[in-house]
Protein backbone atom coordinates (compact mmCIF):
# COMPACT_ATOMS: atom_id res chain seq x y z
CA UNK A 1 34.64 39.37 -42.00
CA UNK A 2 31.43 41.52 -42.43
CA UNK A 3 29.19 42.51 -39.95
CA UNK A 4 26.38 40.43 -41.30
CA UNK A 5 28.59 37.61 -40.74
CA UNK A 6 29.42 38.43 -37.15
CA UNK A 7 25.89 39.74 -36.73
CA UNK A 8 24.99 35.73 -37.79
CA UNK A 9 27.55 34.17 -35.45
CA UNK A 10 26.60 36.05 -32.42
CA UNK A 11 22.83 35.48 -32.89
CA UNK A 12 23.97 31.86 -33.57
CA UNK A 13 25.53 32.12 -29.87
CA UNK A 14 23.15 33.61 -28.56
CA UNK A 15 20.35 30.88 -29.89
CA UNK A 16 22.57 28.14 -28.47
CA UNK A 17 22.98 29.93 -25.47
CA UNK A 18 19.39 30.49 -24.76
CA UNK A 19 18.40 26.96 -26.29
CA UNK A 20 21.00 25.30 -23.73
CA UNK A 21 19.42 27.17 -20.98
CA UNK A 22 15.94 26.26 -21.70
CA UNK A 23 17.40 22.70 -21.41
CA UNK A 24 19.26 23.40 -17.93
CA UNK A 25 15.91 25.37 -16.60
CA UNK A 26 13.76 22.14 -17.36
CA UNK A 27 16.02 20.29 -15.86
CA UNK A 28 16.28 22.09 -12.82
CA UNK A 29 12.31 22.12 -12.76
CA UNK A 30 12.11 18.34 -12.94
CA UNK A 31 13.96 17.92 -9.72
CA UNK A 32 11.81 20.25 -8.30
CA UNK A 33 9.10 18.70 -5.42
CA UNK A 34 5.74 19.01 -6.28
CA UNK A 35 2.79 18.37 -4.48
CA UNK A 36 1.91 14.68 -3.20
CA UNK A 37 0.03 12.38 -0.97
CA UNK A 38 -0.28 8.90 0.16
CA UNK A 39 -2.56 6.59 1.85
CA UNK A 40 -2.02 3.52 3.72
CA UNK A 41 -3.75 0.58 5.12
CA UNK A 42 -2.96 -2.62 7.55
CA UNK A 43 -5.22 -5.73 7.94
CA UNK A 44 -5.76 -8.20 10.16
CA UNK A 45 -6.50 -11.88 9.61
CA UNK A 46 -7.39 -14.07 11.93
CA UNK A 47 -8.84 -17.66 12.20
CA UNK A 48 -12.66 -18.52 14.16
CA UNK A 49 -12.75 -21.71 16.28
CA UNK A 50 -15.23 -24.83 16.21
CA UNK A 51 -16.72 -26.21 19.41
CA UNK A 52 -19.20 -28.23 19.34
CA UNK A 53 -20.66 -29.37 22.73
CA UNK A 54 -23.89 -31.28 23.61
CA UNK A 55 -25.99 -30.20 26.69
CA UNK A 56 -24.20 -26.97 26.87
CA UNK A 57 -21.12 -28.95 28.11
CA UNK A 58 -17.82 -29.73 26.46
CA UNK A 59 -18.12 -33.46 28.05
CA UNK A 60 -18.10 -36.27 25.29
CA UNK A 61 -14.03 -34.77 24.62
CA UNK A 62 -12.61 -37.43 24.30
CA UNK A 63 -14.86 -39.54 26.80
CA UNK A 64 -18.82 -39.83 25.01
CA UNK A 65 -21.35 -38.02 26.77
CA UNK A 66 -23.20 -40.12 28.92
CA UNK A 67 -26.48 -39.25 27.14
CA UNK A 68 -28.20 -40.75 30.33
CA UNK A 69 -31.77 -38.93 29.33
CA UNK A 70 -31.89 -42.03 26.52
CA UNK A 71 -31.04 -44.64 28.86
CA UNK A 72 -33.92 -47.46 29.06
CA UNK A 73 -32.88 -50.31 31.42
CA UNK A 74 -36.43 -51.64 31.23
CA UNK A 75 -37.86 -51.92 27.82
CA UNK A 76 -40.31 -54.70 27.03
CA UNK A 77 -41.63 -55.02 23.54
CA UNK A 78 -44.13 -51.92 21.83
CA UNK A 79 -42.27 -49.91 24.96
CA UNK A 80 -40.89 -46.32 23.67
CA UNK A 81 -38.39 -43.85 24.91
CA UNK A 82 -37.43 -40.29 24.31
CA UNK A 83 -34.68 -37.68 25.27
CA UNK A 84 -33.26 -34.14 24.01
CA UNK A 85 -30.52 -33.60 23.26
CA UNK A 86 -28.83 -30.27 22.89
CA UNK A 87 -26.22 -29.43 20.16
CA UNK A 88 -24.42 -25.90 21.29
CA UNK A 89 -22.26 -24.42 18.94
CA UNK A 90 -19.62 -22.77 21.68
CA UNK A 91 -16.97 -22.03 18.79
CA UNK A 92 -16.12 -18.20 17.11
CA UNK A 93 -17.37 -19.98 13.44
CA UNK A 94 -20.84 -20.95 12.20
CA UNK A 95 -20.27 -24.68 11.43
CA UNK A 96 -21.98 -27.67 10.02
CA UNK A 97 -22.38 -30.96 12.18
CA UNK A 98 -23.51 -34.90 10.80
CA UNK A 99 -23.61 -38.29 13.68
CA UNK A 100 -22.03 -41.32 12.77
CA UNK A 101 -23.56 -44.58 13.26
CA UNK A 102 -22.97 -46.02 16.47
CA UNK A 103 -19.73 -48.36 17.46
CA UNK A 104 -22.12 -50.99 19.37
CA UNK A 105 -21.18 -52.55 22.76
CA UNK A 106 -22.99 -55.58 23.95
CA UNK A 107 -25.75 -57.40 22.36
CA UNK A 108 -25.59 -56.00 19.08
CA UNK A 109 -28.94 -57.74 17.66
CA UNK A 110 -30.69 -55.63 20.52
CA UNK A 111 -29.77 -52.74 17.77
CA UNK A 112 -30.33 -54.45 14.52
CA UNK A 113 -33.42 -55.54 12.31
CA UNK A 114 -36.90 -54.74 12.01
CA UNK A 115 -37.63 -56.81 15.47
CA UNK A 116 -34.55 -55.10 17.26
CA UNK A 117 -34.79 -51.44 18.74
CA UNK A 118 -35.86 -48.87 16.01
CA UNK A 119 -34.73 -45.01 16.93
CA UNK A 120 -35.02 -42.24 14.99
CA UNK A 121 -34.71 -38.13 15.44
CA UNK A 122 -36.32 -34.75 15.09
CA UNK A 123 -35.78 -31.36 15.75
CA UNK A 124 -37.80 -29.82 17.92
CA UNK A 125 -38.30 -26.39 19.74
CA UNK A 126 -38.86 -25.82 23.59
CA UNK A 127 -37.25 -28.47 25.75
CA UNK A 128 -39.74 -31.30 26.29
CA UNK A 129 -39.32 -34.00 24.32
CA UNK A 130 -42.04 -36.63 24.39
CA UNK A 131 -44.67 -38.40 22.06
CA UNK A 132 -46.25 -35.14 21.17
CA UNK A 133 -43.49 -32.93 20.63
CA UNK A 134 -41.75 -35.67 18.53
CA UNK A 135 -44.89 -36.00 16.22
CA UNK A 136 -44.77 -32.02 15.77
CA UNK A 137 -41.05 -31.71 15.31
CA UNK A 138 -38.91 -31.65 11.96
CA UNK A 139 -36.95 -35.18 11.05
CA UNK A 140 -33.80 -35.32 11.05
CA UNK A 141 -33.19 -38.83 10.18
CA UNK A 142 -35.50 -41.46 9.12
CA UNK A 143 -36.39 -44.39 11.27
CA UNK A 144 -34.89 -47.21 11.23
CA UNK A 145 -32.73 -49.92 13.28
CA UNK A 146 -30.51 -48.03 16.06
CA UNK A 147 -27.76 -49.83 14.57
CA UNK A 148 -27.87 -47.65 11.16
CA UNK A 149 -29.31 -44.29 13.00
CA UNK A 150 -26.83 -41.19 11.72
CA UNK A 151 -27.66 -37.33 10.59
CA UNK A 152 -26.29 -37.91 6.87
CA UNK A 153 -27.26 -34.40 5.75
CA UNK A 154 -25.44 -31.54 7.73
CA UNK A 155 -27.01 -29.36 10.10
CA UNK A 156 -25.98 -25.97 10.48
CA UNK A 157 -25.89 -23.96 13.66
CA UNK A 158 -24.36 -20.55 13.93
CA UNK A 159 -21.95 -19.12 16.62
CA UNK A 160 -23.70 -19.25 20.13
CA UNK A 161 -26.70 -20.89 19.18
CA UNK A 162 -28.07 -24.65 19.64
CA UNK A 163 -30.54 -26.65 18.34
CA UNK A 164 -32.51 -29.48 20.68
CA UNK A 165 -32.80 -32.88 18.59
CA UNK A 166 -35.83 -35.12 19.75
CA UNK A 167 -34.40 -39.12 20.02
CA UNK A 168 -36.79 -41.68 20.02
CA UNK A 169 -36.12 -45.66 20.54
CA UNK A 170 -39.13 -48.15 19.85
CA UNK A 171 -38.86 -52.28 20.51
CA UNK A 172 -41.21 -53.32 18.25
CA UNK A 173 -43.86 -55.34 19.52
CA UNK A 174 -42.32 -58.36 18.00
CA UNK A 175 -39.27 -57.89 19.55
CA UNK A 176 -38.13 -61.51 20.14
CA UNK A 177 -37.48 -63.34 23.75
CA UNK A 178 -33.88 -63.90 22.79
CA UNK A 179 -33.90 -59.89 22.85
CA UNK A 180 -34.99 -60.48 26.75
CA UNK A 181 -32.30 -59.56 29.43
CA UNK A 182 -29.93 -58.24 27.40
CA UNK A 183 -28.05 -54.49 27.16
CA UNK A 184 -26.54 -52.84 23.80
CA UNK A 185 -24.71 -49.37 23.97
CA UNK A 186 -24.18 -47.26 21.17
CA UNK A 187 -21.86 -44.50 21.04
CA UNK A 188 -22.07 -41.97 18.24
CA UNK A 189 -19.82 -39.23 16.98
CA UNK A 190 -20.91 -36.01 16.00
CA UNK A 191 -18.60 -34.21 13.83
CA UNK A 192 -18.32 -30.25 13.03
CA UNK A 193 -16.97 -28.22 10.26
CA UNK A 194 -16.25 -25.21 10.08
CA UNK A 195 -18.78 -23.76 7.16
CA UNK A 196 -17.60 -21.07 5.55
């Protein structure tokens, strides 16, 4: 064998040897640490409540309010009556509320047609609610027999706050004598949801 031969193989060796541990060295860098860092974060979900109450009471749950500030035991015809009444939102949510029309009790034609009692509401500001402060106040409904009144379109009222609706009820001067002596209650429902 010459010595350019063996000179060959050995430097052929020798290139493996060093090629094989360039390979090992890597590989002993990749398991190496290097540096890091981490963040983290946590949440927390939770859900709001709705509570409407009227008069800054939770009456009328279940048994109505007795809205007594409406009560007229004594209307003759072209007579008028008016009450507030004070929707609270006592709930975590801002909501939105509407009013049914009223389940009648009683003589029911006391409530219905143009000669039967008319009633409609505003909003107003302050706490009196009479002829004046209805004229100046913002409608809520339109007016119409008590029988149909209802708040169609919903209000809004954010968490601990209240609005004070104006109610009116009118017997029309041509309110007729079979109207005379007679007693209708309505009960209305107001209903609140949760507005997001």
């Amino acid at each position: 064998m010459s010595i350019t031969t063996l000179h060959e193989r050995k430097t052929g060796k020798t290139r493996a040897l060093l090629a094989t541990g360039i390979v090992v060295g890597l590989g002993a860098v990749g398991t190496l640490a290097a540096f890091t860092d981490t963040a983290s974060f946590t949440s927390t979900f939770a859900t709001g409540s709705v509570d409407i109450a009227l008069d800054g009471t939770n009456e009328g749950k279940p048994t109505p309010y007795a809205f007594t500030a409406w009560d007229s035991l004594l209307m003759v015809p072209a007579s008028e009556k008016y009450a507030p009444l004070v929707v609270n939102n006592k709930g975590t949510s801002p909501f939105t509320y509407t009013m049914a029309t009223p389940a009648l009790a009683g003589t029911t034609a006391l409530a219905e047609g143009p000669t039967g009692l008319q009633a409609s509401i505003v909003a107003i500001t302050g706490s009196t609610c009479d002829a004046a402060a209805f004229a100046g106040g913002t409608p809520v409904t339109s007016t119409g027999s008590l029988s149909a009144l209802a708040i169609a379109t919903p209000r809004t009222l954010a968490p601990g706050t209240s609005e004070t609706l104006c109610f009116q009820a009118v017997l029309p001067a041509a309110a007729p004598d079979s109207l005379s002596g007679v007693t209708v209650t309505p009960t209305f429902t107001l209903t609140a949801v949760a507005a997001v």
